[in-house]
C-alpha atoms as a PDB file:
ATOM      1  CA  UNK A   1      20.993 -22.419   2.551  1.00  0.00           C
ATOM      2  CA  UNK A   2      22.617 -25.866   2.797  1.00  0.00           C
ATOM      3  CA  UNK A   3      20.586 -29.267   3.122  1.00  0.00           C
ATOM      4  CA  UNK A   4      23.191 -30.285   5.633  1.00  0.00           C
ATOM      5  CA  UNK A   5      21.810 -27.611   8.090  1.00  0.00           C
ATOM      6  CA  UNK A   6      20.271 -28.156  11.507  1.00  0.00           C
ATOM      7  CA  UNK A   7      17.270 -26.032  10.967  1.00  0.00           C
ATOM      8  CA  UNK A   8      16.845 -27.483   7.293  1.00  0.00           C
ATOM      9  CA  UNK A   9      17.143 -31.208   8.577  1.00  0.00           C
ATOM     10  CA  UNK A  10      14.821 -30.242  10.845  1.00  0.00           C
ATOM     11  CA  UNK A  11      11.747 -29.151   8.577  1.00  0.00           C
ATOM     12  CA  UNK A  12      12.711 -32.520   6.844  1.00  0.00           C
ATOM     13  CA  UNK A  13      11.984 -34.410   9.921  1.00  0.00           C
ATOM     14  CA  UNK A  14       9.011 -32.440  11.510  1.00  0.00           C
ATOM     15  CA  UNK A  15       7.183 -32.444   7.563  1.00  0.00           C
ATOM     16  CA  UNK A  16       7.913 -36.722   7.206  1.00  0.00           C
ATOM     17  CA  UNK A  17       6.630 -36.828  10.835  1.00  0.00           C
ATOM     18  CA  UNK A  18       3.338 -35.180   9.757  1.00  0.00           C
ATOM     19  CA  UNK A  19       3.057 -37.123   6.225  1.00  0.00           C
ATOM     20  CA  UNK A  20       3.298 -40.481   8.431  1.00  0.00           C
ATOM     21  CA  UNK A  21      -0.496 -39.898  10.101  1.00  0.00           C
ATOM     22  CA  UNK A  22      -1.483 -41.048   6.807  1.00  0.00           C
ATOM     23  CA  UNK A  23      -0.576 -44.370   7.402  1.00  0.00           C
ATOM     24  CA  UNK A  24      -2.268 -43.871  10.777  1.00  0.00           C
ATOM     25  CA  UNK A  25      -5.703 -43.182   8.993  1.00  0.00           C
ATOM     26  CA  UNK A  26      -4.783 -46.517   6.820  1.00  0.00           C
ATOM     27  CA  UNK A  27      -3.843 -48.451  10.385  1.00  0.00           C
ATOM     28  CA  UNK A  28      -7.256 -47.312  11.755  1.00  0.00           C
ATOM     29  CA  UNK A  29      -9.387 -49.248   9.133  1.00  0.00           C
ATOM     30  CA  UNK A  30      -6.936 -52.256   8.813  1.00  0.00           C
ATOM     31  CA  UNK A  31      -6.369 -53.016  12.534  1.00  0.00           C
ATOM     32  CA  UNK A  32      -8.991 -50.849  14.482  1.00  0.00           C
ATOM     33  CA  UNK A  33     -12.441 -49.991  14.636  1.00  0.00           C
ATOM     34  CA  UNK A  34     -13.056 -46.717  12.604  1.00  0.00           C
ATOM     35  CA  UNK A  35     -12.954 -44.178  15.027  1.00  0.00           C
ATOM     36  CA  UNK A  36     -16.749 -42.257  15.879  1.00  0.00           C
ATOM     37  CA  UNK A  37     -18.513 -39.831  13.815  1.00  0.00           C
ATOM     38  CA  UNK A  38     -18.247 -37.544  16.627  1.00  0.00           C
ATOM     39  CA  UNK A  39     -14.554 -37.535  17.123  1.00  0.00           C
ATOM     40  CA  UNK A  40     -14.221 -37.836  13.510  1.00  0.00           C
ATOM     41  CA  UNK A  41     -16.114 -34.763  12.717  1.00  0.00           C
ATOM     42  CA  UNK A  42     -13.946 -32.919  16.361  1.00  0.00           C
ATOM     43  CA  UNK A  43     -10.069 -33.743  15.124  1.00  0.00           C
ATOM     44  CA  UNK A  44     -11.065 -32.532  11.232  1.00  0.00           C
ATOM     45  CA  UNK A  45     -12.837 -29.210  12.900  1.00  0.00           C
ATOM     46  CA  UNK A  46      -9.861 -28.978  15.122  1.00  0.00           C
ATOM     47  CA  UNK A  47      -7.186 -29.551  11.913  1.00  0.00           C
ATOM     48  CA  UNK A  48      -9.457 -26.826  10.446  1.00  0.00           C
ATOM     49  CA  UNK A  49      -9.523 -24.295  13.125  1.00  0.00           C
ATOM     50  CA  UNK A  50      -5.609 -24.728  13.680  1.00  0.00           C
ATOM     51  CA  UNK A  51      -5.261 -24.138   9.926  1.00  0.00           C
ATOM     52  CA  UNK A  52      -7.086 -21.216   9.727  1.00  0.00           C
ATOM     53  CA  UNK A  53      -5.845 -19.682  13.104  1.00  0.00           C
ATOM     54  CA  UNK A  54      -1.841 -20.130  11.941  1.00  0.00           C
ATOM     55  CA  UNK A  55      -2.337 -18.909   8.662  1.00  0.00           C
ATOM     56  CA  UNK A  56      -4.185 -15.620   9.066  1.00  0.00           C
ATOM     57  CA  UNK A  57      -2.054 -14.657  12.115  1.00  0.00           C
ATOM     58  CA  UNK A  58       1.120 -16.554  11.869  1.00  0.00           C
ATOM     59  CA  UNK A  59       2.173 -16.902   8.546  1.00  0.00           C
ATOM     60  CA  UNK A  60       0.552 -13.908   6.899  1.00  0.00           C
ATOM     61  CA  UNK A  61       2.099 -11.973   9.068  1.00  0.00           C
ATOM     62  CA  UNK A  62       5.190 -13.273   7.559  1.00  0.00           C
ATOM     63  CA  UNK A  63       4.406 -12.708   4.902  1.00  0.00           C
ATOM     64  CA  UNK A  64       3.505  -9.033   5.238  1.00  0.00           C
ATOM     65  CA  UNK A  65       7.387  -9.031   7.157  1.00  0.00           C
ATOM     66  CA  UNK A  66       9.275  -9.901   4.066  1.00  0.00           C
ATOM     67  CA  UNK A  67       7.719  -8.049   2.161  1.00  0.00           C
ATOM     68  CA  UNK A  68       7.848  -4.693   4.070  1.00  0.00           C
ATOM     69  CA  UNK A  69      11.691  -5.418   3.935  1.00  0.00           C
ATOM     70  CA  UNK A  70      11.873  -5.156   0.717  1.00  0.00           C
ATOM     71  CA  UNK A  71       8.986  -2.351  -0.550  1.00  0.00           C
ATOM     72  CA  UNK A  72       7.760  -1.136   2.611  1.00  0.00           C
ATOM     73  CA  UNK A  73       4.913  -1.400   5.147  1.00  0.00           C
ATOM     74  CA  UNK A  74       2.016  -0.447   3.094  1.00  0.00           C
ATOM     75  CA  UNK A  75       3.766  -2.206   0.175  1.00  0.00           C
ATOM     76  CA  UNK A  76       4.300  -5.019   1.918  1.00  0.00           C
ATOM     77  CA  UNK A  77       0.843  -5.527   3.140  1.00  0.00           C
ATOM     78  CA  UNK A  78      -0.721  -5.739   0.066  1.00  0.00           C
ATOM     79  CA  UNK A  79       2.307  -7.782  -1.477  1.00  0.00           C
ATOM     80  CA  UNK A  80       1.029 -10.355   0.828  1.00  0.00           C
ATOM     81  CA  UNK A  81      -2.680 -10.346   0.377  1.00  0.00           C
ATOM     82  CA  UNK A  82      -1.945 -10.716  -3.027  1.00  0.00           C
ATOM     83  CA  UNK A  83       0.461 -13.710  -2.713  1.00  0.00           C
ATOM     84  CA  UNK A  84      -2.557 -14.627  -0.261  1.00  0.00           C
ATOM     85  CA  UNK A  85      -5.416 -14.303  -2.628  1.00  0.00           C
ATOM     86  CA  UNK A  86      -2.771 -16.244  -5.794  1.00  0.00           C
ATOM     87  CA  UNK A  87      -2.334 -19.395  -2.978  1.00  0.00           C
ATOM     88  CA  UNK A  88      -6.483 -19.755  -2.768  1.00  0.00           C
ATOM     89  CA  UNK A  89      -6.334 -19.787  -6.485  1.00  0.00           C
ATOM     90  CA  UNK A  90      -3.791 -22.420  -7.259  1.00  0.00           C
ATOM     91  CA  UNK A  91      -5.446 -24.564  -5.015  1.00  0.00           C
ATOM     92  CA  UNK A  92      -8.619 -24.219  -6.872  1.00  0.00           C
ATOM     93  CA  UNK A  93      -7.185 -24.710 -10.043  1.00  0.00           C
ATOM     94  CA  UNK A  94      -5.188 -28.040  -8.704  1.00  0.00           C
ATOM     95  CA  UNK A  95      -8.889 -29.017  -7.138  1.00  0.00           C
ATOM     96  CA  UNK A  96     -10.395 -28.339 -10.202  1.00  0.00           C
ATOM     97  CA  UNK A  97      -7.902 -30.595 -12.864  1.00  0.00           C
ATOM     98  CA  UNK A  98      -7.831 -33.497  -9.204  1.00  0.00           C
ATOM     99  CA  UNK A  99     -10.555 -33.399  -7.067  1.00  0.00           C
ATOM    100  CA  UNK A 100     -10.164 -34.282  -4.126  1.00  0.00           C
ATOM    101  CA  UNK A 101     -12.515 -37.659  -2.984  1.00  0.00           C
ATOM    102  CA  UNK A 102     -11.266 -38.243   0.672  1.00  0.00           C
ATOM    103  CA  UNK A 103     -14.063 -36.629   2.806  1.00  0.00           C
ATOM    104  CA  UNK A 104     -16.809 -38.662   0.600  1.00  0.00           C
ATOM    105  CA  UNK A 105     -15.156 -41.900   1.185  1.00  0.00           C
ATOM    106  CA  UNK A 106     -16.530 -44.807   3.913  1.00  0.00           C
ATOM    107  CA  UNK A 107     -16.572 -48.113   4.150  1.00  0.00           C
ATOM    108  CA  UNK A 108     -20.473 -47.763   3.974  1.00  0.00           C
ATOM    109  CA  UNK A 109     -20.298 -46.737   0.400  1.00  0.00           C
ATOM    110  CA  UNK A 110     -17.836 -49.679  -1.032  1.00  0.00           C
ATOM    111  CA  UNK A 111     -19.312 -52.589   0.711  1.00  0.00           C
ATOM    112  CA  UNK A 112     -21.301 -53.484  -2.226  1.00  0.00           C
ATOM    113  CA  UNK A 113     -18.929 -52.055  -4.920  1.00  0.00           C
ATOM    114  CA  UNK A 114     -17.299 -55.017  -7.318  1.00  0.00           C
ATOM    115  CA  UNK A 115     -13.750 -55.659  -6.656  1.00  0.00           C
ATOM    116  CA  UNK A 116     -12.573 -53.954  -9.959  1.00  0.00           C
ATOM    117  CA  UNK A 117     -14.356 -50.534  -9.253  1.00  0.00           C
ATOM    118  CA  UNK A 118     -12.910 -50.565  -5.614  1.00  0.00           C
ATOM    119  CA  UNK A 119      -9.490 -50.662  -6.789  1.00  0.00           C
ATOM    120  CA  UNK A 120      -9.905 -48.453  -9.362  1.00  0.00           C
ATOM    121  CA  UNK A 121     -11.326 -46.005  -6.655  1.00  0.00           C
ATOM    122  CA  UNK A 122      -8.472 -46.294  -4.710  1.00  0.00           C
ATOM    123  CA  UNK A 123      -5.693 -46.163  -7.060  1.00  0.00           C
ATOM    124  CA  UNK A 124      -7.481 -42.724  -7.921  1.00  0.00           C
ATOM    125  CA  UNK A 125      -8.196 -41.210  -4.514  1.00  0.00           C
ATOM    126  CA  UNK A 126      -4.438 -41.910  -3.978  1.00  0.00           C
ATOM    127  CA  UNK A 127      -3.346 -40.065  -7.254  1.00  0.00           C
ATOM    128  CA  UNK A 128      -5.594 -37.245  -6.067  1.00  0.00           C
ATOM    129  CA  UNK A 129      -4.822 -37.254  -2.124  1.00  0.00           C
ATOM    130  CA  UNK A 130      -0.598 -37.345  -3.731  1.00  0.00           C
ATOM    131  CA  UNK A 131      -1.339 -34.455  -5.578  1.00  0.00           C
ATOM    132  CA  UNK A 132      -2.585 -32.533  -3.041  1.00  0.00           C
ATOM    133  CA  UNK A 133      -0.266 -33.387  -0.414  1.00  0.00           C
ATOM    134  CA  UNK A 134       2.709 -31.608  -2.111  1.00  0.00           C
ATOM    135  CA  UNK A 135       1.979 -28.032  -1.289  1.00  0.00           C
ATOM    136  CA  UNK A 136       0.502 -29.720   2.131  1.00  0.00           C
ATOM    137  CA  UNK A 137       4.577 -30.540   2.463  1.00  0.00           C
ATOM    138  CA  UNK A 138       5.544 -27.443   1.094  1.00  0.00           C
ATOM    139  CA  UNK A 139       3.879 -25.473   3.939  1.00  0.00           C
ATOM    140  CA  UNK A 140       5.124 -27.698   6.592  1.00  0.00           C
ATOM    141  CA  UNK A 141       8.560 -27.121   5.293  1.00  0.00           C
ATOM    142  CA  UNK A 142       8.998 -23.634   4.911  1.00  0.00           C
ATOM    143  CA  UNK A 143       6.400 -22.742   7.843  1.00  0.00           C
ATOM    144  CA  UNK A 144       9.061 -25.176   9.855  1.00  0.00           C
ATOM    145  CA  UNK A 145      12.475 -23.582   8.403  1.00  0.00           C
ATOM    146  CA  UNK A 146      11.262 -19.987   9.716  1.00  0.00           C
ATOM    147  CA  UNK A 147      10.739 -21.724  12.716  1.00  0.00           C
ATOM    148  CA  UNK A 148       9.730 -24.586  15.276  1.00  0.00           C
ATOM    149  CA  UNK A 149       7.119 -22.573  17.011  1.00  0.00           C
ATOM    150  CA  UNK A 150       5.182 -21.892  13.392  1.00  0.00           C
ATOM    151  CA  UNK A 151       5.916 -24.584  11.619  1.00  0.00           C
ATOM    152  CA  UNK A 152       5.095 -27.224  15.014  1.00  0.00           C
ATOM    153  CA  UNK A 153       1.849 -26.679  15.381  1.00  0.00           C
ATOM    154  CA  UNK A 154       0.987 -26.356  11.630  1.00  0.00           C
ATOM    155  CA  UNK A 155       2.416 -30.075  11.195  1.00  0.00           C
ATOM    156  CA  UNK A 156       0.217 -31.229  14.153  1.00  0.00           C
ATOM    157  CA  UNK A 157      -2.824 -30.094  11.722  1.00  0.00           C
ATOM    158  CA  UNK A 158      -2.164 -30.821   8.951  1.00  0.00           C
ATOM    159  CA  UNK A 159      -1.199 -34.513  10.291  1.00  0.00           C
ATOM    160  CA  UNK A 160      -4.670 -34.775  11.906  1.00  0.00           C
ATOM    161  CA  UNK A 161      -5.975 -34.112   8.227  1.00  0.00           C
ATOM    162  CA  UNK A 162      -3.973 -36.710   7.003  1.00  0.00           C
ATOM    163  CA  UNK A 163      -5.299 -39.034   8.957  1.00  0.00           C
ATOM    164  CA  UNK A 164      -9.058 -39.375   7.238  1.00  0.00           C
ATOM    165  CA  UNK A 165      -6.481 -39.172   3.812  1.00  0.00           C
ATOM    166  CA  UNK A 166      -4.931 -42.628   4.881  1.00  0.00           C
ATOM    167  CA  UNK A 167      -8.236 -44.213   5.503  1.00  0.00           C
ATOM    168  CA  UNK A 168      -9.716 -43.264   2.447  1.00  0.00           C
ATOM    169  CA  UNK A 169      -6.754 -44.650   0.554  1.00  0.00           C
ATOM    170  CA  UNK A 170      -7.188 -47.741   2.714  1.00  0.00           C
ATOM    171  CA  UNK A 171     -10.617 -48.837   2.272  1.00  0.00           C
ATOM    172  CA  UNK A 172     -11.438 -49.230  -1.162  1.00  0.00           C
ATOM    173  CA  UNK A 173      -8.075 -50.816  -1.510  1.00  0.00           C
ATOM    174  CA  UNK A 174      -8.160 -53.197   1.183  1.00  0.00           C
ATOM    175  CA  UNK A 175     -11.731 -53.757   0.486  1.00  0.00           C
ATOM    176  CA  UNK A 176     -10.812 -55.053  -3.303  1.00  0.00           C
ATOM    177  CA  UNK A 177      -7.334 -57.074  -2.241  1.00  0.00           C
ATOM    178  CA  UNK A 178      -7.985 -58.236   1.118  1.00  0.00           C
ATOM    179  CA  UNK A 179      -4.072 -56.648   1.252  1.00  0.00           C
ATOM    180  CA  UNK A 180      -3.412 -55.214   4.384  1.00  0.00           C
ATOM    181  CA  UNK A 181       0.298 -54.438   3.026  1.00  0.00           C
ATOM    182  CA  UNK A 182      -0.732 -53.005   0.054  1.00  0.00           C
ATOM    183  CA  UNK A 183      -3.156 -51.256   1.499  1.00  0.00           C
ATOM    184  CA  UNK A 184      -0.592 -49.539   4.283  1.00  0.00           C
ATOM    185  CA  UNK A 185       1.822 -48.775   1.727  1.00  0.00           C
ATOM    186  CA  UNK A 186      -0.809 -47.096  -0.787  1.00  0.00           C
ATOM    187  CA  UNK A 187      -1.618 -45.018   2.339  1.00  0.00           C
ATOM    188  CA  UNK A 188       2.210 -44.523   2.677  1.00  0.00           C
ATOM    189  CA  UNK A 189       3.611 -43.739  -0.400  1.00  0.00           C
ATOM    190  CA  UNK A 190       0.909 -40.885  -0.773  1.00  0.00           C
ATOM    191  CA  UNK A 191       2.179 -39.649   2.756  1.00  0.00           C
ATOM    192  CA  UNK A 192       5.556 -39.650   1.086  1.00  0.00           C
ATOM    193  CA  UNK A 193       4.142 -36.778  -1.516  1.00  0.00           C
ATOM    194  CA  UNK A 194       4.606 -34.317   1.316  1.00  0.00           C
ATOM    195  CA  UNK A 195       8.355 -34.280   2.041  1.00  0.00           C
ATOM    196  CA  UNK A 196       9.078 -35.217  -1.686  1.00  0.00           C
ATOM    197  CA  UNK A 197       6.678 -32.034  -2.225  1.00  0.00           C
ATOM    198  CA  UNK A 198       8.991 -30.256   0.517  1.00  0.00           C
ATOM    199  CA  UNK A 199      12.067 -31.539  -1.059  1.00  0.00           C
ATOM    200  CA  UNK A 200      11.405 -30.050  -4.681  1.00  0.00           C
ATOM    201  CA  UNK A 201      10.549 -26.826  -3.431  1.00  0.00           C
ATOM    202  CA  UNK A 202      13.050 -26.127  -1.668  1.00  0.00           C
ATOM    203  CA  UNK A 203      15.557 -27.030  -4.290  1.00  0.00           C
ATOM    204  CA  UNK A 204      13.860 -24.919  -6.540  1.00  0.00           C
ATOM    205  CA  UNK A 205      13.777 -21.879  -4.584  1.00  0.00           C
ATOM    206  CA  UNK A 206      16.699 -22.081  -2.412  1.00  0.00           C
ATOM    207  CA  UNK A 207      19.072 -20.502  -4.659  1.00  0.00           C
ATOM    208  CA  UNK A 208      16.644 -17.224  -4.780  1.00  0.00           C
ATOM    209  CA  UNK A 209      15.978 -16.934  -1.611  1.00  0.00           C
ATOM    210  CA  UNK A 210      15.282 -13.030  -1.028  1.00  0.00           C
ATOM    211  CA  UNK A 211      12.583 -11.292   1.056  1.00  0.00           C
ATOM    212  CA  UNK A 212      10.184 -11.142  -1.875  1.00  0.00           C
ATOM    213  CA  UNK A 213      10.296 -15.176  -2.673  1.00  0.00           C
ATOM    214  CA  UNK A 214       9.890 -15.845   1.551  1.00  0.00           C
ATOM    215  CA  UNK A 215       6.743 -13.102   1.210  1.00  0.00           C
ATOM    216  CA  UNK A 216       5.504 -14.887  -1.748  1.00  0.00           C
ATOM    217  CA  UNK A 217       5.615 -18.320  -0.597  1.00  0.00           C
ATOM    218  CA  UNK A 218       4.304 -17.785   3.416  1.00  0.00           C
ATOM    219  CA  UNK A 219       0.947 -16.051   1.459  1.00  0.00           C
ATOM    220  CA  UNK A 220       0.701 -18.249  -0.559  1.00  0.00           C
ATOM    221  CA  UNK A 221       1.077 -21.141   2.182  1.00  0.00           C
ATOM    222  CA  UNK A 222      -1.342 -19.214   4.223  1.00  0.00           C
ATOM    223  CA  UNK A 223      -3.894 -19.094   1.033  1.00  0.00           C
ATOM    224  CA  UNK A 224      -3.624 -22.755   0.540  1.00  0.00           C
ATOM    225  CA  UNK A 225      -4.196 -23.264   4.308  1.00  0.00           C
ATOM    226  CA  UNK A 226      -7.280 -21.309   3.985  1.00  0.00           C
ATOM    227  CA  UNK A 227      -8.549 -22.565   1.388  1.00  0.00           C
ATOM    228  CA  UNK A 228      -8.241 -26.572   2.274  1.00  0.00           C
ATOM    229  CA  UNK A 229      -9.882 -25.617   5.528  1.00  0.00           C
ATOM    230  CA  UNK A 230     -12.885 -24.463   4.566  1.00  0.00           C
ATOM    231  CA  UNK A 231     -13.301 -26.555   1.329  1.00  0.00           C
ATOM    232  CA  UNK A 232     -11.988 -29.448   2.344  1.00  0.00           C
ATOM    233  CA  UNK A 233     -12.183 -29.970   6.740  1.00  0.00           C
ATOM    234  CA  UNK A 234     -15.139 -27.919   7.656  1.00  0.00           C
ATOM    235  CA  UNK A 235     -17.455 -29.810   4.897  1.00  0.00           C
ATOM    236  CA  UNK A 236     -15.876 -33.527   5.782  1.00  0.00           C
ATOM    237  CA  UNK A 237     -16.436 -32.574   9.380  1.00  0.00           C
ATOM    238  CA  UNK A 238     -20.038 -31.220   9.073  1.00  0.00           C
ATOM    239  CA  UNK A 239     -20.628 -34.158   7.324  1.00  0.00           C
ATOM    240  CA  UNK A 240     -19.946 -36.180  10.393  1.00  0.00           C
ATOM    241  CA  UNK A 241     -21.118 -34.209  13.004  1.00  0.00           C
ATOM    242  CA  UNK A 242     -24.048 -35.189  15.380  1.00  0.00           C
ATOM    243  CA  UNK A 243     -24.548 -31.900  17.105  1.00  0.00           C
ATOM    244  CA  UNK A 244     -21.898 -28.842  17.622  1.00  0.00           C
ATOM    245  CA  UNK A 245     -18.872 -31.105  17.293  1.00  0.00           C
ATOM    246  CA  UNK A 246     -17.747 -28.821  14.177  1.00  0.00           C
ATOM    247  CA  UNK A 247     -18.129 -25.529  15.731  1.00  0.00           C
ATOM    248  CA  UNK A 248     -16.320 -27.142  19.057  1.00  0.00           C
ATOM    249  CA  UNK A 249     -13.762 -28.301  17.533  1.00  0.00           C
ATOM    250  CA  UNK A 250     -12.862 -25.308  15.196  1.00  0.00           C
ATOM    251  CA  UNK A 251     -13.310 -23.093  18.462  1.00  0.00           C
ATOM    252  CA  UNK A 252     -10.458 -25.535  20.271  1.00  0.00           C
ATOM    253  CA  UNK A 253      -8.216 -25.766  17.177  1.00  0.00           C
ATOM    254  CA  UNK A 254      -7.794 -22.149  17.104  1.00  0.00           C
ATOM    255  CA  UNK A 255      -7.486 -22.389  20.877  1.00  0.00           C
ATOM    256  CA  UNK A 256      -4.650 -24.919  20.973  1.00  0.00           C
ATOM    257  CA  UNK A 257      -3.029 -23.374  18.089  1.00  0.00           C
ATOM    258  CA  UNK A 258      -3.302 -20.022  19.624  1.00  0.00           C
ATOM    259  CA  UNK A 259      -1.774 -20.952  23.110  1.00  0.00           C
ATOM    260  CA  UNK A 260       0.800 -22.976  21.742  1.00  0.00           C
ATOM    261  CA  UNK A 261       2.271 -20.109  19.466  1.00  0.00           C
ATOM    262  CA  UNK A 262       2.233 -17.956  22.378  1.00  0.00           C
ATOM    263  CA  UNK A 263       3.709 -20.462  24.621  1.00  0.00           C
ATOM    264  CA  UNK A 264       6.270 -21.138  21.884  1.00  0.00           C
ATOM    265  CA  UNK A 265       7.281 -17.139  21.694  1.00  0.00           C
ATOM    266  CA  UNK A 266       8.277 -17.447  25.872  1.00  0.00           C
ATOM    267  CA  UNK A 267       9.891 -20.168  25.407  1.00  0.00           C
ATOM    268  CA  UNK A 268      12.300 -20.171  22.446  1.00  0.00           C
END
C-alpha cells in the first residue's frame, strides 16, 4: 500500500491526533487545576471500557475475518485467539523489562522529593510511558487503515489514557525545573512514540501484507487492548474512585463505544 494514500494519511493523522492528549495531561498540571478524583477515576474507566468493548467485538472479529480467508472458519477462529492470547503476552513481557509508573504518579507524592530524584523520576516514567506508547500507535494505525468507524473510536480511548500519561511526565519534571517548556515537550515527545510506533510498523509489514499478517496483527492489537485495560486503567481508576465512578464509567465506555460503531456501520 502506498504512504501517499488517502486512507494511509489518514491513520497518520487520526493516530498523531490521539498521541497529542498527552500534552493535554502535561497542560492540565502546568496551567490548570488537576482535574477531580472523580472524573479522573470516570474518563480512565471510560478509556477502559471503550478498550475492552472495541477489541473483543471489533477487532477480534477481524481478526477471526482474515484469518477464515485464508484457513477457514474454524481455522480462523482459533488463528485469532491465538494471535489474541500472543498480544496479552508481549505486553507482559514489555511491562515486565519497563514498568509502567503513570497511574502511581501525583503531585502528592513528589512535593517533598529533592530536585535530583524528581527529575530522575521523570526522565524514567517518560522512557517507560515511550515504550509503551508504540504498540498504543500501532493499534491506532492499523485499527484506523481498516477503517474510520474502528479505528475512530479506538483513538478517542486510547487519547483519554494518554491524558493521565502527560501529567505524570509533567509533574516530577516540572516539579524539579520549574520548566513549563520542558516539561510540555517531555510530555510531547513521548506522545510522538505513537505515530513513530505507527510509522515503523507499517513499514515493516506493508510489503507482506496478506490475510494472515492483518489476522495476526488485529489479535494481537485486540490482546494488547485487553491487557492495558485491565492492568493498567481499571487499577489507576479504582485507585481514584470515591464511590461507583469505575464501574460507571466502564459501563458508559462500552456504551459510547458500542453506539458509535453501530452508528458508524449506517453511516459509512
Amino acid at each position: 500500500m502506498d504512504f501517499s494514500s488517502p486512507q494511509v494519511m489518514i491513520a497518520f493523522t487520526v493516530t498523531i491526533l490521539a498521541s497529542l492528549a498527552t500534552v493535554i495531561g502535561g497542560a492540565i498540571v502546568l496551567f490548570f487545576k488537576q482535574p477531580s478524583p472523580r472524573l479522573l477515576s470516570f474518563g480512565l474507566a471510560f478509556a477502559a471500557g471503550a478498550m475492552i468493548y472495541v477489541s473483543l467485538t471489533e477487532i477480534l472479529n477481524k481478526s477471526i475475518h482474515s484469518f477464515s480467508e485464508a484457513y477457514g472458519e474454524q481455522f480462523g477462529f482459533a488463528y485469532a485467539t491465538v494471535a489474541l492470547f500472543l498480544g496479552i503476552f508481549a505486553v507482559i513481557l514489555l511491562d515486565r523489562f519497563v514498568p509502567n509508573p503513570h497511574e502511581t504518579i501525583s503531585i502528592d507524592d513528589v512535593k517533598n522529593q529533592p530536585s535530583q530524584k524528581l527529575y530522575r523520576m521523570g526522565l524514567l516514567t517518560l522512557f517507560a510511558i515511550t515504550a509503551h506508547n508504540f504498540p498504543e500507535g500501532l493499534a491506532t494505525f492499523f485499527a484506523t487503515l481498516e477503517g474510520t468507524s474502528l479505528g475512530v473510536p479506538l483513538a478517542v480511548a486510547i487519547a483519554i489514557h494518554n491524558i493521565p500519561e502527560g501529567i505524570a511526565i509533567a509533574i516530577p519534571i516540572y516539579m524539579a525545573t520549574q520548566n513549563k517548556k520542558l516539561a510540555l515537550g517531555a510530555s510531547f515527545v513521548s506522545g510522538l512514540a505513537e505515530p513513530v510506533g505507527a510509522l515503523i510498523g507499517y513499514s515493516i509489514l506493508a510489503p507482506f501484507m496478506s490475510p494472515t499478517v492483518y489476522g495476526t496483527v488485529f489479535g494481537m492489537i485486540g490482546g494488547v487492548m485487553v491487557f492495558l485495560a485491565l492492568d493498567e486503567l481499571l487499577p489507576a481508576a479504582k485507585r481514584y474512585a470515591q464511590g461507583h465512578e469505575t464501574v460507571y464509567g466502564l459501563v458508559t465506555g462500552m456504551g459510547v463505544l458500542a453506539f458509535s460503531v453501530v452508528l458508524f456501520k449506517f453511516v459509512s
